[in-house]
PDB file of N, CA and C in Angstrom:
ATOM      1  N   UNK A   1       0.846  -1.174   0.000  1.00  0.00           N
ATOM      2  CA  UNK A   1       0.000   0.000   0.000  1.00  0.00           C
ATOM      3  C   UNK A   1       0.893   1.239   0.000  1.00  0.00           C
ATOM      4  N   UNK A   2       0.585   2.335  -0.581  1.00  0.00           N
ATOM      5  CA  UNK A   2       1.209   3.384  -0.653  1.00  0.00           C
ATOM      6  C   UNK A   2       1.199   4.116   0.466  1.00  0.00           C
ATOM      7  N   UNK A   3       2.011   4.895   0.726  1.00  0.00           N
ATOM      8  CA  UNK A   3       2.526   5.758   2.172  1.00  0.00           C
ATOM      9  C   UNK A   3       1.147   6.524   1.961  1.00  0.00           C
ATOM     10  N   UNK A   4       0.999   7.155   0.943  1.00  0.00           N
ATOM     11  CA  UNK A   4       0.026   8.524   0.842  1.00  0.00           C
ATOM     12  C   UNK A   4      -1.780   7.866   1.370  1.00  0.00           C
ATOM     13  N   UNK A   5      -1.629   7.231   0.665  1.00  0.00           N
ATOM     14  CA  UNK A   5      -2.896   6.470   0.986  1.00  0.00           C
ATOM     15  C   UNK A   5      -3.051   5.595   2.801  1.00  0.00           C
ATOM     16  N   UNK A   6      -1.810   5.136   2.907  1.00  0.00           N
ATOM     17  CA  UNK A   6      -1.812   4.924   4.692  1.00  0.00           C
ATOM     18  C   UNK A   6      -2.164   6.294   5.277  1.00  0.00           C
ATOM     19  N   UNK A   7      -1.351   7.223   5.173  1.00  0.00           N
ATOM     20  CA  UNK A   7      -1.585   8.320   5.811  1.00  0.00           C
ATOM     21  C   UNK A   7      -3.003   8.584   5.677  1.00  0.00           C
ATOM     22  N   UNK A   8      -4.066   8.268   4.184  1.00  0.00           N
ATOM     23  CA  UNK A   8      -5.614   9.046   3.958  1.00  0.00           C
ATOM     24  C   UNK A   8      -5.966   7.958   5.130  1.00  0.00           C
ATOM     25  N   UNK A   9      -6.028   6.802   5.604  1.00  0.00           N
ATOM     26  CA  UNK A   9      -6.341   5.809   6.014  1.00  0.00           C
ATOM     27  C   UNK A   9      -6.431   6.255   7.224  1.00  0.00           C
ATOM     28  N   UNK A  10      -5.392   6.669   7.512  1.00  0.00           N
ATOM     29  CA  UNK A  10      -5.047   6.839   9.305  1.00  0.00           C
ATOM     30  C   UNK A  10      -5.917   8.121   9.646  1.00  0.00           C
ATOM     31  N   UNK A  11      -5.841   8.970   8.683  1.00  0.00           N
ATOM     32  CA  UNK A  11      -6.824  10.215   8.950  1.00  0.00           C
ATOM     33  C   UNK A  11      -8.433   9.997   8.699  1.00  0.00           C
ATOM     34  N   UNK A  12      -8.661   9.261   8.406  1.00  0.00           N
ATOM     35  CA  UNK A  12     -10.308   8.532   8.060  1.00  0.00           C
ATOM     36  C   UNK A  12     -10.387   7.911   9.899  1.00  0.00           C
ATOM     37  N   UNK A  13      -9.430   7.030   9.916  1.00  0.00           N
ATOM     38  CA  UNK A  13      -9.976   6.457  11.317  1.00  0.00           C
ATOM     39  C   UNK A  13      -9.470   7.491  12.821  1.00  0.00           C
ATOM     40  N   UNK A  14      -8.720   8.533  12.531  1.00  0.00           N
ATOM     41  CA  UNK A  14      -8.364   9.478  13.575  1.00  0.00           C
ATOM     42  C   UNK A  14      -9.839  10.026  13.506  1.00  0.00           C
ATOM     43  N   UNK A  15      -9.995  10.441  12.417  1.00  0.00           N
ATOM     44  CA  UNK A  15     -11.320  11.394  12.638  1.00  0.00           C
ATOM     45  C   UNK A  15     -12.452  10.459  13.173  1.00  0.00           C
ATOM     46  N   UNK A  16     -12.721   9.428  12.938  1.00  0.00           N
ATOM     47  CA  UNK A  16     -14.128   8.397  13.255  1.00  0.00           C
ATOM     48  C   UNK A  16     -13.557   8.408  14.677  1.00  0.00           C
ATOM     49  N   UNK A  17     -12.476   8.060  15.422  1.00  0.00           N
ATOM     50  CA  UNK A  17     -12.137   7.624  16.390  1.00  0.00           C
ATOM     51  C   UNK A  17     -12.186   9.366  17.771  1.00  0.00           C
ATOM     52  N   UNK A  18     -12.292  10.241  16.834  1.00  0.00           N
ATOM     53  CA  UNK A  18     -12.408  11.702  17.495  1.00  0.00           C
ATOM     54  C   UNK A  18     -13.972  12.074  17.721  1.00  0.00           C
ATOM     55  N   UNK A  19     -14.690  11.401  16.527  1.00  0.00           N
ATOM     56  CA  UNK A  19     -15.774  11.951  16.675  1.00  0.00           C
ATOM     57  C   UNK A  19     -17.016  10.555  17.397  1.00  0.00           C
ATOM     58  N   UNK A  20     -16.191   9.573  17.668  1.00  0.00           N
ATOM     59  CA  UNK A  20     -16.910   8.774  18.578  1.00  0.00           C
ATOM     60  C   UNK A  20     -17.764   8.099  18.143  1.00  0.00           C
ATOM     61  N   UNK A  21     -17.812   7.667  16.695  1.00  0.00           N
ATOM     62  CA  UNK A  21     -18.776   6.780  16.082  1.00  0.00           C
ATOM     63  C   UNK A  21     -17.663   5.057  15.417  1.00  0.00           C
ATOM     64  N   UNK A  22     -18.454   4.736  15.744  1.00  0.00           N
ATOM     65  CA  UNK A  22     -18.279   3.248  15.717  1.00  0.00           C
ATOM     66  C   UNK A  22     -18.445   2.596  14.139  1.00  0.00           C
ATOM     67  N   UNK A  23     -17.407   1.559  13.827  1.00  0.00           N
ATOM     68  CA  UNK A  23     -17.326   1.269  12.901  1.00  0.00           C
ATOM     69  C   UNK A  23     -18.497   0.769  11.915  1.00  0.00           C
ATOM     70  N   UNK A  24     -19.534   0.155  13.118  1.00  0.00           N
ATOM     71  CA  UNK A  24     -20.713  -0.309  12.151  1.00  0.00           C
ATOM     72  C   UNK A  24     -21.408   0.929  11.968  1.00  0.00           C
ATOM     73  N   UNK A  25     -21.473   2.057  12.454  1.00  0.00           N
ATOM     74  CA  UNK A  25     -22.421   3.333  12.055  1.00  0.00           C
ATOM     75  C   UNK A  25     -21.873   3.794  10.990  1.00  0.00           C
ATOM     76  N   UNK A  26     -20.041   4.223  11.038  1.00  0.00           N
ATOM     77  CA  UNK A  26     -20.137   4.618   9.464  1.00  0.00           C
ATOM     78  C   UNK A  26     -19.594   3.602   8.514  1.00  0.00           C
ATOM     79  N   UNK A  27     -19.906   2.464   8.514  1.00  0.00           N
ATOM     80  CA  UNK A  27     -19.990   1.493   7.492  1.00  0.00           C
ATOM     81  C   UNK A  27     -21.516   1.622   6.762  1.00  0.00           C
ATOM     82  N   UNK A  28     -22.321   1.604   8.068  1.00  0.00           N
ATOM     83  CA  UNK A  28     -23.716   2.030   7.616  1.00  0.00           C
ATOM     84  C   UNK A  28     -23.771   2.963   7.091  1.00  0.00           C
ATOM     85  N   UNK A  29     -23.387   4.434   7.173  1.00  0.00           N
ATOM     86  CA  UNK A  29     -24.050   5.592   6.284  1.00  0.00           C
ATOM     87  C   UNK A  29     -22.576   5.965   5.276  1.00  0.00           C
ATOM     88  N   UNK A  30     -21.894   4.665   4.636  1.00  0.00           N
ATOM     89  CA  UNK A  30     -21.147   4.840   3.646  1.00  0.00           C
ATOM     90  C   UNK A  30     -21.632   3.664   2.891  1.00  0.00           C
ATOM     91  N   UNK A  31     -22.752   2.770   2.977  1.00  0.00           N
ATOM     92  CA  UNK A  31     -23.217   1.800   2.233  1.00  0.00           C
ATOM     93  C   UNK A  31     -22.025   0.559   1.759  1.00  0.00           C
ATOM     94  N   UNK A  32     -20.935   0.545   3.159  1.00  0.00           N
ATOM     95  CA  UNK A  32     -20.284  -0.503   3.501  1.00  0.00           C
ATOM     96  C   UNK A  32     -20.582  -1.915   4.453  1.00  0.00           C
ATOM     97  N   UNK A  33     -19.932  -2.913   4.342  1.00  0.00           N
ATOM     98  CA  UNK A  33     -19.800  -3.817   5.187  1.00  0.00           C
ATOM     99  C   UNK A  33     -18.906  -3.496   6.388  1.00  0.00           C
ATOM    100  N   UNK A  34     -19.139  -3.167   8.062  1.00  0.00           N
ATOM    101  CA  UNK A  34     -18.179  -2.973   8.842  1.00  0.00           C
ATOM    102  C   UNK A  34     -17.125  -3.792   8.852  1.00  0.00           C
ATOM    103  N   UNK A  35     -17.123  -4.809   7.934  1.00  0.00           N
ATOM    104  CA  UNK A  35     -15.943  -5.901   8.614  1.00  0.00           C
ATOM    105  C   UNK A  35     -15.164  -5.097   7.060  1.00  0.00           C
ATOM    106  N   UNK A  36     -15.859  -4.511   6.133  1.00  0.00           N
ATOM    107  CA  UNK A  36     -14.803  -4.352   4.875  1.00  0.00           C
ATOM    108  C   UNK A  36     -13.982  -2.987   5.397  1.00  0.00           C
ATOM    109  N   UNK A  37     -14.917  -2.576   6.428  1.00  0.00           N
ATOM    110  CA  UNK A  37     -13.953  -1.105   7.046  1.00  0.00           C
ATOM    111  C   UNK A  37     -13.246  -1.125   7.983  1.00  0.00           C
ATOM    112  N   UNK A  38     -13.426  -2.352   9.184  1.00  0.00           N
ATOM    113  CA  UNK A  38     -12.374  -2.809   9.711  1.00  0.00           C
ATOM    114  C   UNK A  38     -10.683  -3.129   8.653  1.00  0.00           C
ATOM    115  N   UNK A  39     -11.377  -3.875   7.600  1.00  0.00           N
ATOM    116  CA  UNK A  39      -9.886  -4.272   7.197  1.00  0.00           C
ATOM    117  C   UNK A  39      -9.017  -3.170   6.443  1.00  0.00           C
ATOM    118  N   UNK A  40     -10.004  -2.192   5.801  1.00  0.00           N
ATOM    119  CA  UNK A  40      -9.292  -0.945   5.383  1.00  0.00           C
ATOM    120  C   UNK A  40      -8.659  -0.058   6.339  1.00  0.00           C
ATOM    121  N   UNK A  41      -9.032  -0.290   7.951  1.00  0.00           N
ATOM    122  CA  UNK A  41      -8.646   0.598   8.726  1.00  0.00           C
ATOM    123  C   UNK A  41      -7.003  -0.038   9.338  1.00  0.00           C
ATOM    124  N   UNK A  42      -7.196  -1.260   9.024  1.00  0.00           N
ATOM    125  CA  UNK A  42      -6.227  -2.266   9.821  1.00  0.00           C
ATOM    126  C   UNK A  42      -5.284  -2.031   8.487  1.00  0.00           C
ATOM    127  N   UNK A  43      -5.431  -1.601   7.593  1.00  0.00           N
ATOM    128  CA  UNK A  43      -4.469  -1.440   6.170  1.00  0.00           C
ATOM    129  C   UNK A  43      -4.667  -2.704   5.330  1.00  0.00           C
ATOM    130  N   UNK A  44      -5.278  -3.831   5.503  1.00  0.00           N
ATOM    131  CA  UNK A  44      -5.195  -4.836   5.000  1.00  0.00           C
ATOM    132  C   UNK A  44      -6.300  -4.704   3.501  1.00  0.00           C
ATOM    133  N   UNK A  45      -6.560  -3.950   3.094  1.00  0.00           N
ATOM    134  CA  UNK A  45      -7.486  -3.960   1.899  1.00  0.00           C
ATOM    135  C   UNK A  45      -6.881  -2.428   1.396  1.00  0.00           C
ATOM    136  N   UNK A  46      -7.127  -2.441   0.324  1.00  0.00           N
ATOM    137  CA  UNK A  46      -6.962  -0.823  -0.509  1.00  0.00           C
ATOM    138  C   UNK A  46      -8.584  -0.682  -1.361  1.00  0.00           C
ATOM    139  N   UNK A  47      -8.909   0.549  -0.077  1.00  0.00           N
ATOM    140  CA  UNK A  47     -10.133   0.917  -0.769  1.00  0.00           C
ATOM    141  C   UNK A  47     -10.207   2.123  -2.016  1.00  0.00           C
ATOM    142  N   UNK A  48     -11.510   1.532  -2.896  1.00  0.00           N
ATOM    143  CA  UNK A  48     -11.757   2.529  -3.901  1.00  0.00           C
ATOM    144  C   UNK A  48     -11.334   3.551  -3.257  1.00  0.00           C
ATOM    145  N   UNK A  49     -11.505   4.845  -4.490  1.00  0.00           N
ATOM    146  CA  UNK A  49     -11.621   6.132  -4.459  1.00  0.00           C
ATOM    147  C   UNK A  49     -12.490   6.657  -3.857  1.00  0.00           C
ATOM    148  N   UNK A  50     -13.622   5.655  -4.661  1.00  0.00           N
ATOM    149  CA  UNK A  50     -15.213   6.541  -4.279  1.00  0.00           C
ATOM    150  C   UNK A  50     -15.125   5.803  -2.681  1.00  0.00           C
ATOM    151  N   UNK A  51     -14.803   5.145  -2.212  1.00  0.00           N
ATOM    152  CA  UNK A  51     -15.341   4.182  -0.724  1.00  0.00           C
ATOM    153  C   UNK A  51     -14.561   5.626   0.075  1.00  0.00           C
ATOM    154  N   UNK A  52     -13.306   6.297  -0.437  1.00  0.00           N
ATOM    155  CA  UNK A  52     -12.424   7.020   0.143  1.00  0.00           C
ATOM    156  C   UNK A  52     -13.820   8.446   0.557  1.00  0.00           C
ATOM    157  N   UNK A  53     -13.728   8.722  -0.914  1.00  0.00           N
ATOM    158  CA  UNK A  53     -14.499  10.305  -1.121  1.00  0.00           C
ATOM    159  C   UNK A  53     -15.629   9.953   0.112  1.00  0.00           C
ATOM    160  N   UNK A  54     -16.614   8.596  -0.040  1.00  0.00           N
ATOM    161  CA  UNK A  54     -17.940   8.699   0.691  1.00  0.00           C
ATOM    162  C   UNK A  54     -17.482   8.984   2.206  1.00  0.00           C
ATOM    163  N   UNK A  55     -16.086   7.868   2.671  1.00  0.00           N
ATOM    164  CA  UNK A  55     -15.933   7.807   4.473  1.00  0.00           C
ATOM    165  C   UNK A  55     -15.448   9.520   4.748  1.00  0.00           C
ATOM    166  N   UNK A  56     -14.540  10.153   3.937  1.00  0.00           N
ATOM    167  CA  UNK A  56     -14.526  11.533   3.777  1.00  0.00           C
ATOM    168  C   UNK A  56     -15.821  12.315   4.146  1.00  0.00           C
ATOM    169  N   UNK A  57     -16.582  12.328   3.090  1.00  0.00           N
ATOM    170  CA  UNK A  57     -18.176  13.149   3.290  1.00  0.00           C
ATOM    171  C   UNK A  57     -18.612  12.927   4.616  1.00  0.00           C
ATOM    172  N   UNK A  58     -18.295  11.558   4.745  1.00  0.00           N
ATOM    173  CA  UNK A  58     -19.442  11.131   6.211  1.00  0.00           C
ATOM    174  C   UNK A  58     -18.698  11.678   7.298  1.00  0.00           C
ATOM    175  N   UNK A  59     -17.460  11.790   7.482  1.00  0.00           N
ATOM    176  CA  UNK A  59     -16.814  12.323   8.714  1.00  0.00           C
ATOM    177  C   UNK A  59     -16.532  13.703   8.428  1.00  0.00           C
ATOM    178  N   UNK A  60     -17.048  14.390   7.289  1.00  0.00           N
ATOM    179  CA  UNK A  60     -16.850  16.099   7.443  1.00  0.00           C
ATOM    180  C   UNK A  60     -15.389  16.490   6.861  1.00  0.00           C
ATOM    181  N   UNK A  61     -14.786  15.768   6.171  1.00  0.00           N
ATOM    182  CA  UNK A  61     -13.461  16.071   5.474  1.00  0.00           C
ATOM    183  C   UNK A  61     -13.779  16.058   4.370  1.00  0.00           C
ATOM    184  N   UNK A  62     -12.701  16.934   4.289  1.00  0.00           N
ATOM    185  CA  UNK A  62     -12.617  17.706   2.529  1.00  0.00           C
ATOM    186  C   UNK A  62     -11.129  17.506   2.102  1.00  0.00           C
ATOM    187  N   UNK A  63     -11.314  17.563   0.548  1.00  0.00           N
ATOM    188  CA  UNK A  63      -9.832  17.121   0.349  1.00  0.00           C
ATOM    189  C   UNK A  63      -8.819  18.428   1.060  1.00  0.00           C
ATOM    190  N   UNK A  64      -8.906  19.370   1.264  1.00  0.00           N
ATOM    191  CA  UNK A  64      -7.746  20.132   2.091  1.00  0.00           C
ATOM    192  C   UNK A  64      -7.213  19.414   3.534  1.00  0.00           C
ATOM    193  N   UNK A  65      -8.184  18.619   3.450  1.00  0.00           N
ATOM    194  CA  UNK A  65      -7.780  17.739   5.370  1.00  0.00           C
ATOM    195  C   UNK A  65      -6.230  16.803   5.157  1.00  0.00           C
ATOM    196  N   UNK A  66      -6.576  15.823   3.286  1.00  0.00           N
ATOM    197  CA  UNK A  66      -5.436  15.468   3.808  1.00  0.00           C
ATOM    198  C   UNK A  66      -4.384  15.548   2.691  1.00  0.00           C
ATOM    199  N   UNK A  67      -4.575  17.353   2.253  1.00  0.00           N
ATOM    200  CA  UNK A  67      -3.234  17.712   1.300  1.00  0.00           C
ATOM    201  C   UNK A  67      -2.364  18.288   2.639  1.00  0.00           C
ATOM    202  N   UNK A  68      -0.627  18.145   2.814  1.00  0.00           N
ATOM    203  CA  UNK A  68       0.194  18.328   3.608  1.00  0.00           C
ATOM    204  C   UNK A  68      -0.065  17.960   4.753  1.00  0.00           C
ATOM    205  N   UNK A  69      -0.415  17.217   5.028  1.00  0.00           N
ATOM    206  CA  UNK A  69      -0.328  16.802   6.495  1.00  0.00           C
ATOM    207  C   UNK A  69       0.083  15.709   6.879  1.00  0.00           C
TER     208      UNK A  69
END
């Protein structure tokens, strides 16, 4: 897996993990399986784009969240 994409990864689950929602809620309102977002969170899967853009929308990030950081 690519560094850039670990890093989008780690900032998808910092933010879920800040804002206190649980993996099956936003598996649910990203029209995922929680166990397919467990394994994207654990790095073990490389998710789409679009799976990226939707967990984005749902936690309130925009692409400026994870240019330079």
């Amino acid at each position: 897996m690519e560094k850039e994409t670990e890093k989008i990864i780690e900032k998808i689950k910092e933010k879920r993990l800040e804002k206190k929602i649980s993996l099956l809620n936003l598996a649910n309102d990203v029209d995922i399986s929680h166990s397919h977002l467990y394994y994207i969170e654990a790095k073990r899967v490389m998710p789409s784009v679009d799976v990226v853009v939707k967990l984005a929308k749902a936690l309130g990030l925009g692409f400026q969240d994870f240019v330079n950081n």
